[in-house]
Protein backbone atom coordinates (compact mmCIF):
# COMPACT_ATOMS: atom_id res chain seq x y z
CA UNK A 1 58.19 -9.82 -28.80
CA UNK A 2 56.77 -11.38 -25.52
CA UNK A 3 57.40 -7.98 -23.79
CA UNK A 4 55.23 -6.62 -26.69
CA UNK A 5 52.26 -8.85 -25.82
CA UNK A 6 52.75 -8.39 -22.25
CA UNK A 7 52.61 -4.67 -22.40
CA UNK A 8 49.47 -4.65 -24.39
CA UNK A 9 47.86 -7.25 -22.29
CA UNK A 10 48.27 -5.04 -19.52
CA UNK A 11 46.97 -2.34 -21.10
CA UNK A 12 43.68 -4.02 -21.82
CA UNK A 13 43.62 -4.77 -18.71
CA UNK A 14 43.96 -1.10 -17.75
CA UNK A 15 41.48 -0.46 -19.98
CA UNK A 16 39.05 -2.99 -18.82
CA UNK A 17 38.92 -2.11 -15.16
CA UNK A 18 36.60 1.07 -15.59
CA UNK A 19 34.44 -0.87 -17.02
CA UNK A 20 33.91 -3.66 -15.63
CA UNK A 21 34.90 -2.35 -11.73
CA UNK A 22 35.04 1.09 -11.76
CA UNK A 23 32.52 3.68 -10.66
CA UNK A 24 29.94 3.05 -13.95
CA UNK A 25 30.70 -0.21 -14.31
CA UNK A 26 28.37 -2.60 -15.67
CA UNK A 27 27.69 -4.54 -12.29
CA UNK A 28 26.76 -0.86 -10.21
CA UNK A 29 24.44 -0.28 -13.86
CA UNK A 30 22.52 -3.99 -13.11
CA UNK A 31 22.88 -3.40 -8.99
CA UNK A 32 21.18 0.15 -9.78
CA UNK A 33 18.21 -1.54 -12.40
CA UNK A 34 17.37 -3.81 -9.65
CA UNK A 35 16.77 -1.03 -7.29
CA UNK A 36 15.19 0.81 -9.17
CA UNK A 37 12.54 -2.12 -10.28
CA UNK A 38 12.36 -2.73 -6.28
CA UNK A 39 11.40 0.84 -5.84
CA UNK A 40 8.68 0.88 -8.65
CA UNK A 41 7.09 -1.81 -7.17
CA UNK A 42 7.05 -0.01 -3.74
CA UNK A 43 6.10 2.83 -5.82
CA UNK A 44 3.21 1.18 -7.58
CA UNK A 45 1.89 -0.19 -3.96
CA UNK A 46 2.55 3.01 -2.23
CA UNK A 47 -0.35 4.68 -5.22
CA UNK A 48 -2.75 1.64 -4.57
CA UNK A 49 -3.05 2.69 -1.11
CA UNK A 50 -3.46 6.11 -1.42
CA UNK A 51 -5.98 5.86 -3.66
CA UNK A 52 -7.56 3.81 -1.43
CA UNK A 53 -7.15 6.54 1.19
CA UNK A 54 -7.96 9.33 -1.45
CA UNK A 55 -11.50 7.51 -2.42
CA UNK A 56 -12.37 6.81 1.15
CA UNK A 57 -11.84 10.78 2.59
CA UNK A 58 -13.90 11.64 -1.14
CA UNK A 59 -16.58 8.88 -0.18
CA UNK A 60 -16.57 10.36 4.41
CA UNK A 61 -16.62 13.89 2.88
CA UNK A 62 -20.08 13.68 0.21
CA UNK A 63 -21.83 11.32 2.01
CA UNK A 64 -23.31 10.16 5.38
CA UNK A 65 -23.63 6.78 4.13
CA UNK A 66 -19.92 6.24 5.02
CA UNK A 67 -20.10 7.91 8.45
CA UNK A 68 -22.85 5.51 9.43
CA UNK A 69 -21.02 2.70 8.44
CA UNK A 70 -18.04 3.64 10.35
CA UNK A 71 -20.07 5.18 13.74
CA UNK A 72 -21.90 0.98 13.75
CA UNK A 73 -18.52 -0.89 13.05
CA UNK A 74 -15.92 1.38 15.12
CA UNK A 75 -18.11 2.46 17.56
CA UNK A 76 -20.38 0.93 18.20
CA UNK A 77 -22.94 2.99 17.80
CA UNK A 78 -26.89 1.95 16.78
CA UNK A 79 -29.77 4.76 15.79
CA UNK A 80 -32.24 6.16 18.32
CA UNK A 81 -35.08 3.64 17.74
CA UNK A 82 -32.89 1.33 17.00
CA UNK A 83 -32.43 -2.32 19.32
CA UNK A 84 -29.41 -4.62 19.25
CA UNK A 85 -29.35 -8.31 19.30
CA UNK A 86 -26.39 -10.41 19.77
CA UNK A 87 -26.48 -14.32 19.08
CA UNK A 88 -23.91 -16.29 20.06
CA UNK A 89 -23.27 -19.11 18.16
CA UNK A 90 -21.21 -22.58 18.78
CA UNK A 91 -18.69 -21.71 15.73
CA UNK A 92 -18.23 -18.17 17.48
CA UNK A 93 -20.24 -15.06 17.69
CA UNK A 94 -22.54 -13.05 15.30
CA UNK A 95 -24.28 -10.23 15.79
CA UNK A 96 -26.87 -8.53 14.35
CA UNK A 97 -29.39 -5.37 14.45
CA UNK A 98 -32.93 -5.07 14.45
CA UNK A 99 -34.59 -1.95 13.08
CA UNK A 100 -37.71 -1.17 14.91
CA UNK A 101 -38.04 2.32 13.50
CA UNK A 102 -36.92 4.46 10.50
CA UNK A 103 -35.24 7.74 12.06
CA UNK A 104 -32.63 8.73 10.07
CA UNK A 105 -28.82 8.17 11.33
CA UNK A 106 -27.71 11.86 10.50
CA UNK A 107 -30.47 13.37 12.55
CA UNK A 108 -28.68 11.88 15.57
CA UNK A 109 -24.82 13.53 14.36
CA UNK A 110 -26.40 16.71 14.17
């Protein structure tokens, strides 16, 4: 009789393995669900930025607005009429711009 139960034990054993070990075992199903919430995450960041990207080109591409903005903060750049003041303060510096005339900016890109 103890053979018996032996024999079956070892068969639910047998039986077990695959499922608990094997190649779609429940520990690969829970390793793969927490790569795949990892990856929707990244997924869900990855969309936040390019629509970031996406409404900046949309915004550079209608309007000059957004090319004047970049051409004074990259570059440096100020209109034709246009005089720069920089105060230095004791916290840091600051600068600022004084308009002395109202030519438009995209006059100058053309």
């Amino acid at each position: 009789m103890r053979v018996v139960t032996y024999i079956l034990l070892a068969l639910l054993l047998l039986l077990q393995y695959p499922l608990w070990l094997g190649k779609g075992s429940w520990l690969k199903v829970w390793d793969m669900g927490k790569q795949v919430e990892a990856q929707k995450q990244i997924n869900e960041q990855t969309q936040k930025r390019n629509a970031a990207l996406d409404a900046e080109v949309r915004d550079l591409k209608s309007g000059t607005d957004a090319i004047e903005e970049r051409a004074r903060s990259e570059l440096g750049m100020t209109k034709q009429s246009e005089v720069f003041f920089q105060v230095v303060g004791a916290e840091g510096a600051a600068t600022a711009s004084a308009v002395t005339a109202a030519t438009p900016f995209k006059d100058k890109l053309k």
